[in-house]
Protein backbone atom coordinates (compact mmCIF):
# COMPACT_ATOMS: atom_id res chain seq x y z
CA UNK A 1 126.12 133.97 110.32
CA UNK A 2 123.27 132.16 110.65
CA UNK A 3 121.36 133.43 114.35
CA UNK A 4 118.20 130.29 114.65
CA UNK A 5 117.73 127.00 113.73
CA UNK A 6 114.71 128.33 112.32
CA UNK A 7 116.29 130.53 109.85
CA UNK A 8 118.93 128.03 109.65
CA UNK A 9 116.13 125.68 108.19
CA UNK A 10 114.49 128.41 106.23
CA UNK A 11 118.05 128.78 104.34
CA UNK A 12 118.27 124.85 103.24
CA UNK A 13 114.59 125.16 101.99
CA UNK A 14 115.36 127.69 99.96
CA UNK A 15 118.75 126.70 99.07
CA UNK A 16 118.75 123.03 98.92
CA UNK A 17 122.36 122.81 99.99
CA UNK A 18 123.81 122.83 103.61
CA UNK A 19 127.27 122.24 104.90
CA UNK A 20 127.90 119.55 107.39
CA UNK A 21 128.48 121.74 110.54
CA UNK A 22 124.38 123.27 109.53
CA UNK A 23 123.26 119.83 109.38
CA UNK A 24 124.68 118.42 112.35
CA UNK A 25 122.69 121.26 114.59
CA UNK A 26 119.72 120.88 112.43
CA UNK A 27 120.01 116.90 113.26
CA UNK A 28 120.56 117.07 117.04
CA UNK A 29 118.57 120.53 117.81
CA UNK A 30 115.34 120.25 115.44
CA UNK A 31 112.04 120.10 117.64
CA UNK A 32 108.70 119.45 116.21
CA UNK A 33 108.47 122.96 114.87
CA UNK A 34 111.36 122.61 112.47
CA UNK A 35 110.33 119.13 111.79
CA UNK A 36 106.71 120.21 110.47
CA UNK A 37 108.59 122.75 108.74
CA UNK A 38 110.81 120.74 106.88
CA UNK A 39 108.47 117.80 106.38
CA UNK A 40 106.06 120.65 104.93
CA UNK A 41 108.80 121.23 102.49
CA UNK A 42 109.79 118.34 101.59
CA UNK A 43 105.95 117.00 100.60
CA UNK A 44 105.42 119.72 98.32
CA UNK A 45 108.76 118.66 96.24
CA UNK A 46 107.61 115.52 96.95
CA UNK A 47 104.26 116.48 94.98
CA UNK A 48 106.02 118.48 92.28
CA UNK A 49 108.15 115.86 91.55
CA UNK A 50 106.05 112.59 91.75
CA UNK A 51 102.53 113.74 92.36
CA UNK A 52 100.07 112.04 94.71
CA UNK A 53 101.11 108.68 94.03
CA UNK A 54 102.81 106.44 96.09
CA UNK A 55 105.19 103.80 94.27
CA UNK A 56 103.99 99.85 95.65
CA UNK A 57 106.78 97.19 95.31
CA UNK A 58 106.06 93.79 95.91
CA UNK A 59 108.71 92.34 98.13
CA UNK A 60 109.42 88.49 98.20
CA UNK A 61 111.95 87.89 101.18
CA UNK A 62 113.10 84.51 99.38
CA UNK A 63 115.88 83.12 102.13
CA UNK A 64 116.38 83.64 105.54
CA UNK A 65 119.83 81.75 105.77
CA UNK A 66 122.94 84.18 105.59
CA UNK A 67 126.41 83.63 105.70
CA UNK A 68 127.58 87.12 107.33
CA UNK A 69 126.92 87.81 111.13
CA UNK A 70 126.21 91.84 111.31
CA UNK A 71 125.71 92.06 114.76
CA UNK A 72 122.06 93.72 114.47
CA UNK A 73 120.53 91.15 112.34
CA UNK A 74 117.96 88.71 113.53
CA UNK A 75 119.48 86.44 110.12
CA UNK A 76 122.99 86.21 111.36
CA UNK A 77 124.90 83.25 110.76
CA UNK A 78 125.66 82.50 114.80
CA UNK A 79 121.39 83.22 115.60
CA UNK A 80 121.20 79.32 116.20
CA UNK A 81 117.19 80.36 116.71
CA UNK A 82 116.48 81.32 113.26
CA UNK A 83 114.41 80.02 111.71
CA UNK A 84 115.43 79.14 108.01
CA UNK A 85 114.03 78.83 105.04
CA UNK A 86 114.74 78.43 100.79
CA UNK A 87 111.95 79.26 98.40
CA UNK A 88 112.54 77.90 95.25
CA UNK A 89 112.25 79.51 91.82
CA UNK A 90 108.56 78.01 91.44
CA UNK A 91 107.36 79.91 94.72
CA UNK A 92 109.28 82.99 93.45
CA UNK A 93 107.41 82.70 90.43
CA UNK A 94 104.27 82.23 92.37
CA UNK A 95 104.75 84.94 94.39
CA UNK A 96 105.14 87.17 91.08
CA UNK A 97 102.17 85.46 89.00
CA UNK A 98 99.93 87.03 92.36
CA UNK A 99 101.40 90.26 92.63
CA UNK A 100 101.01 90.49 88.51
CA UNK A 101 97.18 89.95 89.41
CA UNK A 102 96.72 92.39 91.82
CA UNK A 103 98.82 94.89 89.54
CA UNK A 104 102.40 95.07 90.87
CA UNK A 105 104.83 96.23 87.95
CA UNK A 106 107.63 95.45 90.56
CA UNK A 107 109.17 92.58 92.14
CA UNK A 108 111.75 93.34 94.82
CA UNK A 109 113.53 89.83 95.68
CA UNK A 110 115.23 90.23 98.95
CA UNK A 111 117.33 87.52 101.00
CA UNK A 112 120.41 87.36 103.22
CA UNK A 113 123.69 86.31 101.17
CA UNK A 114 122.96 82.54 100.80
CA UNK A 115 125.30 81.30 98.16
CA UNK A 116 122.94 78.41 97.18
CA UNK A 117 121.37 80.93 95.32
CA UNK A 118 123.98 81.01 92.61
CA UNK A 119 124.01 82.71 89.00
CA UNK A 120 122.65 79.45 87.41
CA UNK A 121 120.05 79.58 89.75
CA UNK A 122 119.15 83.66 89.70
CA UNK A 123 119.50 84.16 85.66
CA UNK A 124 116.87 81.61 84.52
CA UNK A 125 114.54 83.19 87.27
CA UNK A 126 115.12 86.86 86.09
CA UNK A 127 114.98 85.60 82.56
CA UNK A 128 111.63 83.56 82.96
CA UNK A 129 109.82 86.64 85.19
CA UNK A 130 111.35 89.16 82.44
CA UNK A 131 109.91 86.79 79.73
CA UNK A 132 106.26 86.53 81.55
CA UNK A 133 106.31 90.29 82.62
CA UNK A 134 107.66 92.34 80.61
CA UNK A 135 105.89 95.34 81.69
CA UNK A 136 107.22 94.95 85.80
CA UNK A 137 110.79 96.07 87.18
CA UNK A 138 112.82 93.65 89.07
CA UNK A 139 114.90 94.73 92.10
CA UNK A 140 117.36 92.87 93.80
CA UNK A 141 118.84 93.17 97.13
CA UNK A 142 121.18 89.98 97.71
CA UNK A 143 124.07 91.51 99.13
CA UNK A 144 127.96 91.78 98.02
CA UNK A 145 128.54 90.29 94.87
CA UNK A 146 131.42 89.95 92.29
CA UNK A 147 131.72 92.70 89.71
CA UNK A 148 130.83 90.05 87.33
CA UNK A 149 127.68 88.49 88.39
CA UNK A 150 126.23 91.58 88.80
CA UNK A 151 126.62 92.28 85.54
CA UNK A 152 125.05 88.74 84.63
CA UNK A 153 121.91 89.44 86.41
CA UNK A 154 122.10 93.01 85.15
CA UNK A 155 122.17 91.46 81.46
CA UNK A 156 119.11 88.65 82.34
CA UNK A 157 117.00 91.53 82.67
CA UNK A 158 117.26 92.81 86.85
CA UNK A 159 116.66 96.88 86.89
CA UNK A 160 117.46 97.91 90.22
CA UNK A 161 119.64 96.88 92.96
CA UNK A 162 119.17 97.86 97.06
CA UNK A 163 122.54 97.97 99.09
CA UNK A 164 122.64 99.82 102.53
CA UNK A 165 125.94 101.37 103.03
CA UNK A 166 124.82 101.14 106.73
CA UNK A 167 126.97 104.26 107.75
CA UNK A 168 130.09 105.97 106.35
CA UNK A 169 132.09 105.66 108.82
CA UNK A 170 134.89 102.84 108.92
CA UNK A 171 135.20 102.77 112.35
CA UNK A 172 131.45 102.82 113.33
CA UNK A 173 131.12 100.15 110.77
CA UNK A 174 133.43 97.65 112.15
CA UNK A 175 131.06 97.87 115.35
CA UNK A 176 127.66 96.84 113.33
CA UNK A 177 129.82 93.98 111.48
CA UNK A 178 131.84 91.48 111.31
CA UNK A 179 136.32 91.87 110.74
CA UNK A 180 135.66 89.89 107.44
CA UNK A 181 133.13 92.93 106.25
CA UNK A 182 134.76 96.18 105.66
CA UNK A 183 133.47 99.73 104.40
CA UNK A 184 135.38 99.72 101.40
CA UNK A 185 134.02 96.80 100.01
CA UNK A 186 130.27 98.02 100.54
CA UNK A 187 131.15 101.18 98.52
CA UNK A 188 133.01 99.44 95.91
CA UNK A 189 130.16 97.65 95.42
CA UNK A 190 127.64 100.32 95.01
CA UNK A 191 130.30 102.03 92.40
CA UNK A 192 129.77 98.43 90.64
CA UNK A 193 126.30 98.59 90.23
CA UNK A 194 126.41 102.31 89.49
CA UNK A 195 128.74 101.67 86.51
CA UNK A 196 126.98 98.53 85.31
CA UNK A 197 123.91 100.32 84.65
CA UNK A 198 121.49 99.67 87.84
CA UNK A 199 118.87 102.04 89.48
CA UNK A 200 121.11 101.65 92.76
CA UNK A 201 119.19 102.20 96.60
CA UNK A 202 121.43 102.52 99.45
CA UNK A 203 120.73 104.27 102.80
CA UNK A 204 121.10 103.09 106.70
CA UNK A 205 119.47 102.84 110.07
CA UNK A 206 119.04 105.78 112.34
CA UNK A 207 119.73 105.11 115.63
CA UNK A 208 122.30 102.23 115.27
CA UNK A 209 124.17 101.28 118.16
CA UNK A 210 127.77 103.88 118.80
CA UNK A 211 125.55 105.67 116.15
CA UNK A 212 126.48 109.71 116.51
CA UNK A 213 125.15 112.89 114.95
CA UNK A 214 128.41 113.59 112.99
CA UNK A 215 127.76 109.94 111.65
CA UNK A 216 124.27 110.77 110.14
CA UNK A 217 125.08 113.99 109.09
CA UNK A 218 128.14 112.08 106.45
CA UNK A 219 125.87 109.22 105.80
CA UNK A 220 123.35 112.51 104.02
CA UNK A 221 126.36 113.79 102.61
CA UNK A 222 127.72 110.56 101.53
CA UNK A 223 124.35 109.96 99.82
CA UNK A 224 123.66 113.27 98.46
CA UNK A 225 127.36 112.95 96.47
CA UNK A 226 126.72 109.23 95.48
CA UNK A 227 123.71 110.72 94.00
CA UNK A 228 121.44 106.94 94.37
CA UNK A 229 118.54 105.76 92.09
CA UNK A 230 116.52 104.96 95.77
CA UNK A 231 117.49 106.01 99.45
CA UNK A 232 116.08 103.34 102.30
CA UNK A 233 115.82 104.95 105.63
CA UNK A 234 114.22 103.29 108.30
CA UNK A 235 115.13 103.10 112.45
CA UNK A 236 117.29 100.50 113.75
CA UNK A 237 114.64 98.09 115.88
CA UNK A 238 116.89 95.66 118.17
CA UNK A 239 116.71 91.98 117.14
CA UNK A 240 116.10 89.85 120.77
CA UNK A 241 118.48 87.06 119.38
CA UNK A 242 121.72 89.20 118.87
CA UNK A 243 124.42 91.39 120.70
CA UNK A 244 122.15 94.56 120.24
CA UNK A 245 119.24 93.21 122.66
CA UNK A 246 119.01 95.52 124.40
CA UNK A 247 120.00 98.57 122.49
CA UNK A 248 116.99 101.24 122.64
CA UNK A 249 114.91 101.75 118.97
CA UNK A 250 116.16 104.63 116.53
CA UNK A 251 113.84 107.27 117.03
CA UNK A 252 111.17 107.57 114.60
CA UNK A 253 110.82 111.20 114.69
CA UNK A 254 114.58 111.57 113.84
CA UNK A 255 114.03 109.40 111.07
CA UNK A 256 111.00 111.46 109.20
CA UNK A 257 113.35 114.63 109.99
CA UNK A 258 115.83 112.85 107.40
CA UNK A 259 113.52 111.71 105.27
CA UNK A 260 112.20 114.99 104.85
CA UNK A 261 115.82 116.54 104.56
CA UNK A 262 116.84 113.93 102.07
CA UNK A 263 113.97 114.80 99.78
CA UNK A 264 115.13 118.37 99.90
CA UNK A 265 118.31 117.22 98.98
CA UNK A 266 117.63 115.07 96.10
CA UNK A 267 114.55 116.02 94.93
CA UNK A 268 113.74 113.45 92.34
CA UNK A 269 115.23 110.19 94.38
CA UNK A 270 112.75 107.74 95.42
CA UNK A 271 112.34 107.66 99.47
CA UNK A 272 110.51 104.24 101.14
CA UNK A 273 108.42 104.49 103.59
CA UNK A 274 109.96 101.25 105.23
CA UNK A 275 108.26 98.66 107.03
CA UNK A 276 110.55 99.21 110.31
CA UNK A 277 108.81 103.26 110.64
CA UNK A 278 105.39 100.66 110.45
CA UNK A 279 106.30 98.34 113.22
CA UNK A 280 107.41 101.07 115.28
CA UNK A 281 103.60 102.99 114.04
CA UNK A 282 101.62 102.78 111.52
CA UNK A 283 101.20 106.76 112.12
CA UNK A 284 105.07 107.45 111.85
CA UNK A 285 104.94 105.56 108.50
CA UNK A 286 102.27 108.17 107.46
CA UNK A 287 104.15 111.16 108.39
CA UNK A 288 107.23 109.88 106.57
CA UNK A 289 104.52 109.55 103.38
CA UNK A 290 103.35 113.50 104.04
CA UNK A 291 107.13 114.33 104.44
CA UNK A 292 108.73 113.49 101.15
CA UNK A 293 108.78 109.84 101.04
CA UNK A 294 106.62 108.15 97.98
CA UNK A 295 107.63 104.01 98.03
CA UNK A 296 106.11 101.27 99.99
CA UNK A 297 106.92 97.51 99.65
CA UNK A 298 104.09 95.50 100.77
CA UNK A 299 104.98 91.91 101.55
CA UNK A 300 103.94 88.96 98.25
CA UNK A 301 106.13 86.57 99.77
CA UNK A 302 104.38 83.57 101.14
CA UNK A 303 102.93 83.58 104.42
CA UNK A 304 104.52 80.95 106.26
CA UNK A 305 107.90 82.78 105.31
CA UNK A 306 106.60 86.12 106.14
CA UNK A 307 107.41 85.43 110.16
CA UNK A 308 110.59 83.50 109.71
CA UNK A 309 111.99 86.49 108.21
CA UNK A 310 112.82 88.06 111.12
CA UNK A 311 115.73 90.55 111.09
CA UNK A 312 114.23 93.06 114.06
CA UNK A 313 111.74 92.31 116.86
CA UNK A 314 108.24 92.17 116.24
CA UNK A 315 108.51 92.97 111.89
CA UNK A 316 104.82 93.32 110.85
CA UNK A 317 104.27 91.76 107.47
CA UNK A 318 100.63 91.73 107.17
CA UNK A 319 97.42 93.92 107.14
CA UNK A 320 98.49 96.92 105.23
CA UNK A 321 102.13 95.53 104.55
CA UNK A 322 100.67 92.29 102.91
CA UNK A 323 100.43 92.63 99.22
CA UNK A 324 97.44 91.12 99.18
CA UNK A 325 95.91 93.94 100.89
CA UNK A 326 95.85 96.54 98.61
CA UNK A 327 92.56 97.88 98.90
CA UNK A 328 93.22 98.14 102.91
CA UNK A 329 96.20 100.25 102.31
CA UNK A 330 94.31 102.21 99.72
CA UNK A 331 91.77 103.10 101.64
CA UNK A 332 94.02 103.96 104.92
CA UNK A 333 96.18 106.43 102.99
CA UNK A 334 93.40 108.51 101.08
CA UNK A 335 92.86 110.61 103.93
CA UNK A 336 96.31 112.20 103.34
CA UNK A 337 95.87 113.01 100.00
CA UNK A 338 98.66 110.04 98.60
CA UNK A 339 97.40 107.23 95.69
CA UNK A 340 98.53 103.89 95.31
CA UNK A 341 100.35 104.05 91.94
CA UNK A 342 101.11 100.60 90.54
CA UNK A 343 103.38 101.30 87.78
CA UNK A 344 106.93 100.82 87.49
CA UNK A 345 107.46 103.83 89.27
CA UNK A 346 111.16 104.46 87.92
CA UNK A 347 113.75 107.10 89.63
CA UNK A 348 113.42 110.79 87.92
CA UNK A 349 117.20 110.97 89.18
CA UNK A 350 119.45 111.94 86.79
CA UNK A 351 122.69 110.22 85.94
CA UNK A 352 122.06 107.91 88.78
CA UNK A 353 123.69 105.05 87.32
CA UNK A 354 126.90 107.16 86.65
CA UNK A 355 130.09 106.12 89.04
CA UNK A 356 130.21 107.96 92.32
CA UNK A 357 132.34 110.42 92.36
């Protein structure tokens, strides 16, 4: 029988393994002891595994229209203030020819699910940037798709896919989306891209609305069984145009705890540092980079799209999360001993694009 937290968290470090009833008290009693414990941890794995470097993605947010209407997002089809926008496949390739320039050897496309941005449209793109660059990865994150097209895009040359399960649990689900959205279907479709052949990212916010301990403890466990390519953690930031207005922010702290327990977990997964720990503070970003995480995914797309892309209050998309400022965030994270490392950066998972089980 485990007596402390603190030899509770002394048993997962050394273990690697906890059961859920551990990691629920480790989630709702840590304090900032345990945390710098853990985090500690975690960055030397981190190190051992990856090194100094810290994987740069260049992220082109390529529609802002969306047909679904999760509750939390600033993109939802009923936000009658959006402001939308299309980029065509010349300003994708734009974006790309940049990024190339300033050495990105990834290209993370990212949009709501906007059907006008159909197979015959997405194929010749992946082909053409495939074709140009044949040294960079391309990621995807467009949503729920057919089986089928994502094995077209798969076979056009895409690498890697990003596909929050959001949480776990069916009935905390149905309160962050729509009836027409289910559970099942977002898990289905990870097991799709799994089987087809994808590096696969999922992951959720901490601190959703209804969100409960018990929910983020099977979300880890969810994730640490589905065994992902990429996990993308970040805190839920309330959108001023939606039904969650006036929900309070996911707690950054929280977040870096599960970043750093995550890492333990899955030792060779990639781990963001996402742009929602930024807008929150720059110095909670940081901690999650000293605490296991190793990815950032500074923004290439153009800047008169950068604002319109507005899923949470107040998203920062320039300075050190502009992709054209490089040497900024270079310079910012020397100081804690991390590298920018422009490469491909591919997961060290193993058999991550085996079916969950």
């Amino acid at each position: 029988m485990i007596s402390t937290l603190d030899s509770l968290a002394d048993k997962f470090i050394s273990e690697s393994a906890i059961d859920r009833v551990a990691l629920i008290r480790l989630l709702s009693e840590a304090d900032s002891i345990i945390l710098q414990k853990l985090a500690k941890a975690a960055g030397e794995i981190k190190l051992r595994e990856y090194g100094s470097g810290i994987f740069v993605r260049g992220l082109i947010e390529f529609t802002s229209y969306c047909k679904n209407d999760c509750i939390y997002c600033g993109l939802r089809r009923s936000n009658t203030k959006a402001e939308r926008y299309r980029l065509s496949s010349e300003e994708i390739l734009k974006c790309c020819e940049l990024a190339h320039e300033k050495g990105f050897k990834t290209f993370v496309l990212q949009g709501g699910e906007d059907g006008f941005y159909s197979d015959s449209f997405l194929i010749p793109l992946i082909s053409a940037l495939k074709e140009k660059y044949p040294d960079t990865a391309i990621t995807l994150s467009l949503g729920e798709r057919p089986k089928d097209s994502y094995k077209r895009l798969f076979d056009a040359g895409a690498d890697r896919y990003l596909l929050r399960h959001e949480t776990i649990d069916s009935s905390h689900y149905a309160k962050l989306h729509p009836s027409e959205m289910t559970l099942a279907s977002r898990v289905k479709a990870l097991q799709n891209l799994k089987e087809i052949g994808y590096q696969v990212g999922t992951g959720f916010m901490v601190g959703s609305p209804y969100q409960t301990f018990e929910n983020l403890a099977d979300d880890i466990l969810f994730i640490k069984d589905f065994k992902p390519a990429m996990i993308g953690i970040g805190p839920f930031i309330p959108h001023k145009d939606t039904p969650f207005k006036d929900f309070p922010s996911g707690s950054p702290e929280l977040t870096v705890l599960i970043i750093a327990i995550l890492r333990i977990l899955l030792p060779k997964v990639l781990l963001p540092a996402t742009t929602a720990l930024n807008t929150l503070a720059s110095s909670w970003r940081d901690k999650a980079l000293i605490s296991g995480a190793n990815v950032l995914m500074p923004n290439i797309s153009p800047f008169e799209a950068r604002k319109k892309y507005s899923i949470y209050n107040d998203k920062v998309a320039t300075g050190e999360e502009g992709g054209e400022n490089l040497e900024l965030l270079a310079k910012h994270l020397k100081p804690f001993g991390c590298v920018i490392d422009t490469g491909r950066g591919d997961s060290l998972m193993e058999n991550y694009n085996q079916g969950a089980p």
